[in-house]
Protein backbone atom coordinates (compact mmCIF):
# COMPACT_ATOMS: atom_id res chain seq x y z
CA UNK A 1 1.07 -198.34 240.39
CA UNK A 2 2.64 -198.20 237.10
CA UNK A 3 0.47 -200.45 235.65
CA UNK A 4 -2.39 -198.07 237.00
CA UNK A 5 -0.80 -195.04 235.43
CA UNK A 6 -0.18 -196.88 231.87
CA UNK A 7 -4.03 -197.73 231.83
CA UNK A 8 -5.08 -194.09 232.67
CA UNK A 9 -1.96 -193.01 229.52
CA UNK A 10 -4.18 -195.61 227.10
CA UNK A 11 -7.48 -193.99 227.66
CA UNK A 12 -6.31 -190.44 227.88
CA UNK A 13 -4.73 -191.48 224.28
CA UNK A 14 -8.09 -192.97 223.21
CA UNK A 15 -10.04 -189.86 224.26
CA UNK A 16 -7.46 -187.51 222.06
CA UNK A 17 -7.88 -189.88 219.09
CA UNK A 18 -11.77 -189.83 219.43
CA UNK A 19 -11.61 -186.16 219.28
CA UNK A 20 -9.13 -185.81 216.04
CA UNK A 21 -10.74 -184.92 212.53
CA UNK A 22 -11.59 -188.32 211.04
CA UNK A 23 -11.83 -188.89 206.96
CA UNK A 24 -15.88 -187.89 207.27
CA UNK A 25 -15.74 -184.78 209.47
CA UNK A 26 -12.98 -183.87 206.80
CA UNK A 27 -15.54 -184.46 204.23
CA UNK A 28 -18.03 -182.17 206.23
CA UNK A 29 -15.75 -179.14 207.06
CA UNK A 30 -15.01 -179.46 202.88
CA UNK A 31 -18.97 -179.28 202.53
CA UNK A 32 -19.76 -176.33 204.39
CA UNK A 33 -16.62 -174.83 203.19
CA UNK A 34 -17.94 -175.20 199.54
CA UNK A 35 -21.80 -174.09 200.81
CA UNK A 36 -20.47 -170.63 202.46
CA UNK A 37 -18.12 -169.71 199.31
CA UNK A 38 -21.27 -170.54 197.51
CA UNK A 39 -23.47 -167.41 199.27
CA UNK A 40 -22.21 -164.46 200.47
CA UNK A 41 -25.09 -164.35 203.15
CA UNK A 42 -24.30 -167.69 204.52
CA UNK A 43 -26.48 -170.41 205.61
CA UNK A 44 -28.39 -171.75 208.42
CA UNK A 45 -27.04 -174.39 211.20
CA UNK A 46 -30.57 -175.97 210.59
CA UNK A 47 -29.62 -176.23 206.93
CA UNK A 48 -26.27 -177.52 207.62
CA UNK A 49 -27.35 -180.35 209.80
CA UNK A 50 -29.56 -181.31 207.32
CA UNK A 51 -27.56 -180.99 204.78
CA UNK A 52 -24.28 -183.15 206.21
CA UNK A 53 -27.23 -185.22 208.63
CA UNK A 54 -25.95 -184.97 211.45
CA UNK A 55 -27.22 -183.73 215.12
CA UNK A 56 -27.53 -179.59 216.03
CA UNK A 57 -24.58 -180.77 218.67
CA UNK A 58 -22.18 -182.26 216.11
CA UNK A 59 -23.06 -179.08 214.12
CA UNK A 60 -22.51 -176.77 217.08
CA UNK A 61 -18.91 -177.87 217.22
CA UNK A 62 -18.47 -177.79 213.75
CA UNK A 63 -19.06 -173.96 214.47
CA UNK A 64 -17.57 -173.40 217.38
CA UNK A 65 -13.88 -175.01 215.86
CA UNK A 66 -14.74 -173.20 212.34
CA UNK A 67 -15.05 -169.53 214.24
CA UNK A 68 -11.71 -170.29 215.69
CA UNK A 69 -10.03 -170.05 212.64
CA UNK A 70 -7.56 -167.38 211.60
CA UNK A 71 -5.82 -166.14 208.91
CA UNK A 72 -2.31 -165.22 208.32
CA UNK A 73 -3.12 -161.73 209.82
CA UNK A 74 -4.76 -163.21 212.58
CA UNK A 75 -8.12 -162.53 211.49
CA UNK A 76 -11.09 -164.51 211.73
CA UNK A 77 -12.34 -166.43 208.86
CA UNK A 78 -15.84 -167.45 209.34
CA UNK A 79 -18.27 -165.94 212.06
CA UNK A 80 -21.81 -167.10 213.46
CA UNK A 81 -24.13 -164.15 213.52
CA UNK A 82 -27.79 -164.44 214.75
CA UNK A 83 -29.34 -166.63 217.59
CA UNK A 84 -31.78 -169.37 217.54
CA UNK A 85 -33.19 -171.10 214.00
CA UNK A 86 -32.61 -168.20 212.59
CA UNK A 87 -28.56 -168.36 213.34
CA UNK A 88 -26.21 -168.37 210.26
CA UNK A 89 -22.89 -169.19 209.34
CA UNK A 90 -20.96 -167.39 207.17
CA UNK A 91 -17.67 -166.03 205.44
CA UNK A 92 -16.17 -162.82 206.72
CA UNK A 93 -16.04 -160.45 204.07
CA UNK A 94 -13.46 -158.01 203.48
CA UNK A 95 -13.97 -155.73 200.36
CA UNK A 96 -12.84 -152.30 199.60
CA UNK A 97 -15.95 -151.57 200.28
CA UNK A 98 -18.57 -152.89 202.33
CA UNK A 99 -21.59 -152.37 200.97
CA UNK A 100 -19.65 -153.33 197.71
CA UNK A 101 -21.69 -157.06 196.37
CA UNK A 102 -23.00 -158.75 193.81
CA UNK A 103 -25.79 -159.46 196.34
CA UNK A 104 -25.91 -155.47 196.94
CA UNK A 105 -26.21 -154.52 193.10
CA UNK A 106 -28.92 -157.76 192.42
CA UNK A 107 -31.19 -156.63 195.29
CA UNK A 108 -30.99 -152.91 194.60
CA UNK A 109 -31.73 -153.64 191.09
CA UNK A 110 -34.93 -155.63 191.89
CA UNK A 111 -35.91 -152.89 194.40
CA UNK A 112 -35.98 -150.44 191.19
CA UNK A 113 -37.55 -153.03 188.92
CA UNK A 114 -40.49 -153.24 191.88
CA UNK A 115 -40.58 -149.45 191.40
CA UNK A 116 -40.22 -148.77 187.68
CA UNK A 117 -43.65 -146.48 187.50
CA UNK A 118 -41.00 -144.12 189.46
CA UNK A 119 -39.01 -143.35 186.17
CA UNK A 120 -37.99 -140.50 184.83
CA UNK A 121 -37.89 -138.91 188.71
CA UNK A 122 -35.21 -137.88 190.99
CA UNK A 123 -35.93 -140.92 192.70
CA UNK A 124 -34.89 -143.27 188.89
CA UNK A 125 -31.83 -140.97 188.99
CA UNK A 126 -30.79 -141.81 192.39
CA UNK A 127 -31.09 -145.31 191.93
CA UNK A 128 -29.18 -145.57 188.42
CA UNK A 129 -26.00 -143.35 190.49
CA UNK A 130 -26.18 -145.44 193.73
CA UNK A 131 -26.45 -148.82 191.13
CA UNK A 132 -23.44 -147.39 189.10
CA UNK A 133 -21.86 -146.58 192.15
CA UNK A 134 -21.64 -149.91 193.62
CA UNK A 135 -20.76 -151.96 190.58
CA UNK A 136 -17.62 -149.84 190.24
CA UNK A 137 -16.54 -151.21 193.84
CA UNK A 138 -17.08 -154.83 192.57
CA UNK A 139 -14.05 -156.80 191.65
CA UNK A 140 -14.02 -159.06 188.24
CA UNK A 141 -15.24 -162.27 189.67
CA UNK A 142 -18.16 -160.47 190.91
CA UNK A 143 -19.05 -157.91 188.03
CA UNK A 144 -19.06 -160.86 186.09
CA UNK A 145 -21.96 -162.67 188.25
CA UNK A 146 -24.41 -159.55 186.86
CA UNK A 147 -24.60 -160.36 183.39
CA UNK A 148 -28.44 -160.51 182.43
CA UNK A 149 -29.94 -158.49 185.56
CA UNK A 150 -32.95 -157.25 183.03
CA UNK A 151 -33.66 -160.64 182.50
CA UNK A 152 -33.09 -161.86 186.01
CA UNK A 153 -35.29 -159.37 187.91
CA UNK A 154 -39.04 -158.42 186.78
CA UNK A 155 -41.74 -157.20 187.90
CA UNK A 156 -45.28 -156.61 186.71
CA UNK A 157 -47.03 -153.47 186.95
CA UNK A 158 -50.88 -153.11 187.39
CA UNK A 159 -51.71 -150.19 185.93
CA UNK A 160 -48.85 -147.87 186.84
CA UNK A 161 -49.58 -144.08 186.74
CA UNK A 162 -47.20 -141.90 184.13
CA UNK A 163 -45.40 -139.75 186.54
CA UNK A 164 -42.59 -138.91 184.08
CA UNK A 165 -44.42 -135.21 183.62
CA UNK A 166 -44.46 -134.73 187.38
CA UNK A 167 -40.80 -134.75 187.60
CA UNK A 168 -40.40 -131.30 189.17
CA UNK A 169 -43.72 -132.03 191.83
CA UNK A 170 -41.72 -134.84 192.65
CA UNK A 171 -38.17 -133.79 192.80
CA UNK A 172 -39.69 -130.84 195.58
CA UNK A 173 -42.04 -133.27 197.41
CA UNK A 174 -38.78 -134.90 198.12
CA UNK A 175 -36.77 -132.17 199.52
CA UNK A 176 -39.38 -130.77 201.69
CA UNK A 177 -39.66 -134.45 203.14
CA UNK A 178 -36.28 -134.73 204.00
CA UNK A 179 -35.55 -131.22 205.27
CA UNK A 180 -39.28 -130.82 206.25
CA UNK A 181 -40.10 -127.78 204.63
CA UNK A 182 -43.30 -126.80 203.98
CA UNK A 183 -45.20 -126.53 200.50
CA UNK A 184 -47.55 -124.73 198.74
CA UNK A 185 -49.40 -127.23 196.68
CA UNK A 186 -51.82 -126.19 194.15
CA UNK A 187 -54.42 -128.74 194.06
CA UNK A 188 -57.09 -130.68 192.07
CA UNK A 189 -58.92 -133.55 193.20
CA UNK A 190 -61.65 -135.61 191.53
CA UNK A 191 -63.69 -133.22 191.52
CA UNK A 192 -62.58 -130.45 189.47
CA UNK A 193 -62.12 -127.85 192.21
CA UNK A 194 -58.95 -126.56 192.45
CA UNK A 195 -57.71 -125.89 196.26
CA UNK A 196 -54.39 -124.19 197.59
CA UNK A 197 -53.01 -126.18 200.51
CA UNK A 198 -49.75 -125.16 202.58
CA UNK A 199 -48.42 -128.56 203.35
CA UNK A 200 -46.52 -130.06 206.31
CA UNK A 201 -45.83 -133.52 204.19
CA UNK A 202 -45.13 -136.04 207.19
CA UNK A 203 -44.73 -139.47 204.46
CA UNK A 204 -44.65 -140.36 200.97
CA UNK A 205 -46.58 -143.75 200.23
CA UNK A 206 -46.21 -146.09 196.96
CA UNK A 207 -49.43 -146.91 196.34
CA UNK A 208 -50.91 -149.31 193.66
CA UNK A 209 -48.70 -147.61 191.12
CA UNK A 210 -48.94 -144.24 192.77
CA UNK A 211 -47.05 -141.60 194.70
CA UNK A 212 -49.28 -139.96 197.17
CA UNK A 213 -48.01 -137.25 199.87
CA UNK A 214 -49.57 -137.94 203.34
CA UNK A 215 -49.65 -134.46 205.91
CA UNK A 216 -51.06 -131.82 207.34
CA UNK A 217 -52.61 -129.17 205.20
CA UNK A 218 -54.56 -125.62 206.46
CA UNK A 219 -57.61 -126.67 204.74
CA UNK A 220 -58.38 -129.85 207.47
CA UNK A 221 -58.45 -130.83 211.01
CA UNK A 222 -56.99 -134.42 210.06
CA UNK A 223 -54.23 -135.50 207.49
CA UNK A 224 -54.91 -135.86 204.16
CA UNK A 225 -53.72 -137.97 201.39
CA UNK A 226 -52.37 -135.64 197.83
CA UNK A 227 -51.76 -137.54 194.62
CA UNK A 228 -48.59 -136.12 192.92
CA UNK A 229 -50.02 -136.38 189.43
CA UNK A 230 -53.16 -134.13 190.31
CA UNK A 231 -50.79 -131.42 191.86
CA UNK A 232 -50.51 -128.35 189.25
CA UNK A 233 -47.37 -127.19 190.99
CA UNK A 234 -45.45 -127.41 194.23
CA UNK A 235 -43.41 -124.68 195.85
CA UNK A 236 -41.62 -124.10 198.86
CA UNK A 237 -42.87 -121.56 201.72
CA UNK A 238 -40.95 -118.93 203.05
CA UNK A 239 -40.55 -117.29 205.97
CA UNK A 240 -39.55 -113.64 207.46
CA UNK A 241 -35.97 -113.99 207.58
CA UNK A 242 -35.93 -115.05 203.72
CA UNK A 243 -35.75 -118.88 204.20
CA UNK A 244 -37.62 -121.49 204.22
CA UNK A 245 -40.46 -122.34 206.67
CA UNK A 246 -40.00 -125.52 208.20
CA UNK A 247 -42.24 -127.80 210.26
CA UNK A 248 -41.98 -130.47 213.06
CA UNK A 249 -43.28 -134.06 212.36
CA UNK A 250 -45.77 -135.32 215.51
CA UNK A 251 -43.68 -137.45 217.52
CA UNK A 252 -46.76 -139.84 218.02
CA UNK A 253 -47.47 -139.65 214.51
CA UNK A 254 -47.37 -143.50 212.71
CA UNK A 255 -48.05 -143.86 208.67
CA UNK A 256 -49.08 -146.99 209.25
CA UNK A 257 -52.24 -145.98 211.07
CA UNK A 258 -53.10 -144.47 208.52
CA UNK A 259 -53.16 -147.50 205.80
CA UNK A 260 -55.68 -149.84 206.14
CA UNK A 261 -54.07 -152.98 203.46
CA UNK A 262 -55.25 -152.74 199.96
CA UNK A 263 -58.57 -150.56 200.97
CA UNK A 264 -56.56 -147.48 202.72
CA UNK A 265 -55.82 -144.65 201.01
CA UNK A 266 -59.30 -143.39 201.00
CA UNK A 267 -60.37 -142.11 204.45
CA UNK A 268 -64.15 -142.55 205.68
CA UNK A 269 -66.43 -143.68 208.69
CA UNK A 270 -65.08 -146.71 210.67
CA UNK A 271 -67.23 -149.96 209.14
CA UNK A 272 -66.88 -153.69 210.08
CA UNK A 273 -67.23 -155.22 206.55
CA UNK A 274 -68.24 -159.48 206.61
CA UNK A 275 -67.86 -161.04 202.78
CA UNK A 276 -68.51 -164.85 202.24
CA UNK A 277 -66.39 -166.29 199.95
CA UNK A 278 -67.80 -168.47 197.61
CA UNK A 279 -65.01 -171.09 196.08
CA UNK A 280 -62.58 -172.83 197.30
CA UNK A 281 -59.80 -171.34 194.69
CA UNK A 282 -60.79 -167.86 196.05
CA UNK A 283 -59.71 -168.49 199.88
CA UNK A 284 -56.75 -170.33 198.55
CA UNK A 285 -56.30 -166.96 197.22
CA UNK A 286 -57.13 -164.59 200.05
CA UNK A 287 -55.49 -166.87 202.54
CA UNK A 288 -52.00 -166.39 200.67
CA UNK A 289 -52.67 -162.57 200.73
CA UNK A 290 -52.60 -159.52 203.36
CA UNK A 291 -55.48 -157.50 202.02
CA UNK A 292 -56.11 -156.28 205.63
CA UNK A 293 -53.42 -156.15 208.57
CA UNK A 294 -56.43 -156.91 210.75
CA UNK A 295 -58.26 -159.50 208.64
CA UNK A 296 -59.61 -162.48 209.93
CA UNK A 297 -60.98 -165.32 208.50
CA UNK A 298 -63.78 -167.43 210.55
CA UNK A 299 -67.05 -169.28 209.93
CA UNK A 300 -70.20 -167.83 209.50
CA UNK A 301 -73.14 -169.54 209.40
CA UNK A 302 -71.76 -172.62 208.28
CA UNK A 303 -69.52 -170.59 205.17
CA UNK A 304 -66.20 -169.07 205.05
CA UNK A 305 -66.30 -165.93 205.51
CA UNK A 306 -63.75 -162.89 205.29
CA UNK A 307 -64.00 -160.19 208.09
CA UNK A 308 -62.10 -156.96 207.86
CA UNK A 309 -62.39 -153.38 209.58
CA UNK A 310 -62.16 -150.51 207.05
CA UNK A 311 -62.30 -146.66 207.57
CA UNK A 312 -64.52 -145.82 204.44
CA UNK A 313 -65.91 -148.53 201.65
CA UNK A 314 -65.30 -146.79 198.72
CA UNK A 315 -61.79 -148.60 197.66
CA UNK A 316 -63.37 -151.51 199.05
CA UNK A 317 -66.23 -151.68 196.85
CA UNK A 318 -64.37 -151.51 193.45
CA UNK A 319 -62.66 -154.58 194.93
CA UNK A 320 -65.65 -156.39 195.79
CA UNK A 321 -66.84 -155.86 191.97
CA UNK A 322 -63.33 -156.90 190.88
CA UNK A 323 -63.72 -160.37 192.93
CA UNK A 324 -67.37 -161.24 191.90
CA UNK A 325 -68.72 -163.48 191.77
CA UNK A 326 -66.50 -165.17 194.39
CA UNK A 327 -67.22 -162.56 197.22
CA UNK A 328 -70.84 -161.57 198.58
CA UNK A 329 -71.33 -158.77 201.16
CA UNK A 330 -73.02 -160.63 204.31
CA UNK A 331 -72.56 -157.34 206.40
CA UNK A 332 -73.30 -154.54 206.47
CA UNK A 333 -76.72 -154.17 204.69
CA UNK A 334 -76.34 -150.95 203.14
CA UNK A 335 -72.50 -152.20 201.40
CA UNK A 336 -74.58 -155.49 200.37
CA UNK A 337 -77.56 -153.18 198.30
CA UNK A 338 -74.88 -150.60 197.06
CA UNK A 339 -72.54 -153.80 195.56
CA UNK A 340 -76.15 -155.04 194.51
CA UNK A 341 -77.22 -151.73 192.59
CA UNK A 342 -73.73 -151.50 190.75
CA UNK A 343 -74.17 -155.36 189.63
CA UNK A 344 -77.49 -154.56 188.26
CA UNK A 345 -76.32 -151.81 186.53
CA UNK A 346 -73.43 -153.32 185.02
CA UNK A 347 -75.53 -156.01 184.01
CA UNK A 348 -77.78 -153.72 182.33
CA UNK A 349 -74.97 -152.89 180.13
CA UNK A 350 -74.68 -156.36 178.49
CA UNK A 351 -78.53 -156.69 177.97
């Protein structure tokens, strides 16, 4: 019996010893120790098992041990947060503040880079404060981590419009968004015409270097889109009492039925739209882009072809002229001879 009992004290031993930290899972915990300190957002288990190669099992009770950890408070150290691939580990932060980071600043800063056709606005003014705000929360190890943001963060502008005279349009289209007031807008398209619209403004859209106010106004049955920079002035509308007249957004009411990709802006007759695309560099191209959420891209008598819905072909066709010739209108017949008509005529011009 004792004998019995010693054998079944060896093995339990042997089990406790299997389980203890050996020199390379010391190595490993040091690893991911070093990757988390290294970003404040953490990293994958997928990474992490790559990383140290071993199995997602090994790595699970890497984690599991790792979230147990406390510090002299009694406060956990390191937390898993997300589920499946996409679950991370990472450090748990405590800062003055929390939206206080390096990361914070860096990715705020790129958003405004993204949008720099929006200085001289409210909307430049907001950014610099909330910017300035945050980097006074850093500490010194991370202010230092920001030198050379301009250099760091870019962005290219095609063609941005000069809103920096609009400031005042823009500073009310603003206000009247967020308290949904609603504006008198006085008005002047393409055509010359000028037009006063009360506004209900339901969205404002960035748009190819643009800010365009997307609502109802008393001069149509369905929403319209209003550049800021052809607006002549915008002012609040009042009511009896002496205030401020205020609307109510639809609650069914989506902006993103209302964009159609690149080709949206400009409303028009529904119009199933088939282009062939002519190199190989150019669906490279197209394939790596969303010009259309409801592209699709499919053979067509033996070519590749592009097929998108639009509502109106007017946007669409000065993109078709900017892509020739790469892209040929298959369908429908009357896009193919207008496209054909313009490249005649531009052609003209180098004769």
């Amino acid at each position: 019996m004792r004998a019995g009992a010693g054998n079944i004290a060896m093995k339990k031993r042997r089990n406790q010893d299997s389980r203890r930290p050996s020199y390379a899972s010391g190595i490993r915990y040091a690893r991911i120790a070093m990757i988390l300190c290294e970003s404040e957002s953490g990293t994958t288990l997928t990474r992490l098992a790559r990383e140290l190669a071993v199995s997602a099992r090994t790595i699970d009770r890497y984690v599991a041990e790792l979230c147990q950890m406390t510090d002299p408070l009694g406060r956990r150290m390191v937390e898993a947060v997300g589920a499946g691939a996409r679950r991370r580990l990472k450090l748990v932060r405590r800062q003055q503040s929390p939206d206080a980071s390096s990361y914070r600043v860096a990715t705020l800063y790129f958003a405004l880079s993204v949008l720099r056709f929006l200085e001289g606005t409210v909307f430049e003014y907001d950014f610099a404060d909330a910017l300035a705000g945050l980097r006074s929360k850093l500490g010194r190890w991370q202010a230092s981590r920001l030198q050379d943001l301009d250099r760091k963060f870019f962005a290219v502008q095609y063609a941005p419009k000069d809103l920096r005279k609009f400031e005042d349009q823009v500073d009310k289209a603003f206000r009247a968004l967020i308290e949904n007031i609603r504006v008198r807008i006085v008005y002047t398209p393409i055509s010359g015409v000028e037009r006063v619209h009360e506004f209900d403004p339901y969205t404002m859209i960035a748009y190819k270097g643009g800010l365009y106010l997307l609502g109802k106004s008393d001069h149509a049955d369905r929403l319209l889109y209003l550049a800021i920079e052809r607006m002549k002035s915008v002012d609040f509308v009042g009511n009896e009492s002496g205030g401020f007249a205020h609307f109510r957004m639809p609650a069914k009411f989506r902006p993103g039925d209302f964009v159609e990709g690149v080709f949206g802006i400009v409303d028009g007759p529904s119009t199933r739209v088939m282009l062939k695309i002519r190199s190989a560099e150019t669906m490279t191209y197209l394939r790596a882009r969303i010009v259309h959420p409801r592209q699709r891209f499919l053979k067509y008598k033996g070519a590749d072809c592009l097929e998108i819905p639009v509502r109106g072909t007017e946007e669409l066709k000065n993109w078709i002229m900017g892509m020739s010739p790469y892209v040929e209108v298959v369908e429908p017949q009357s896009l193919r001879r207008e496209i054909a008509d313009k490249l005649r005529t531009s052609a003209n011009l180098y004769r």
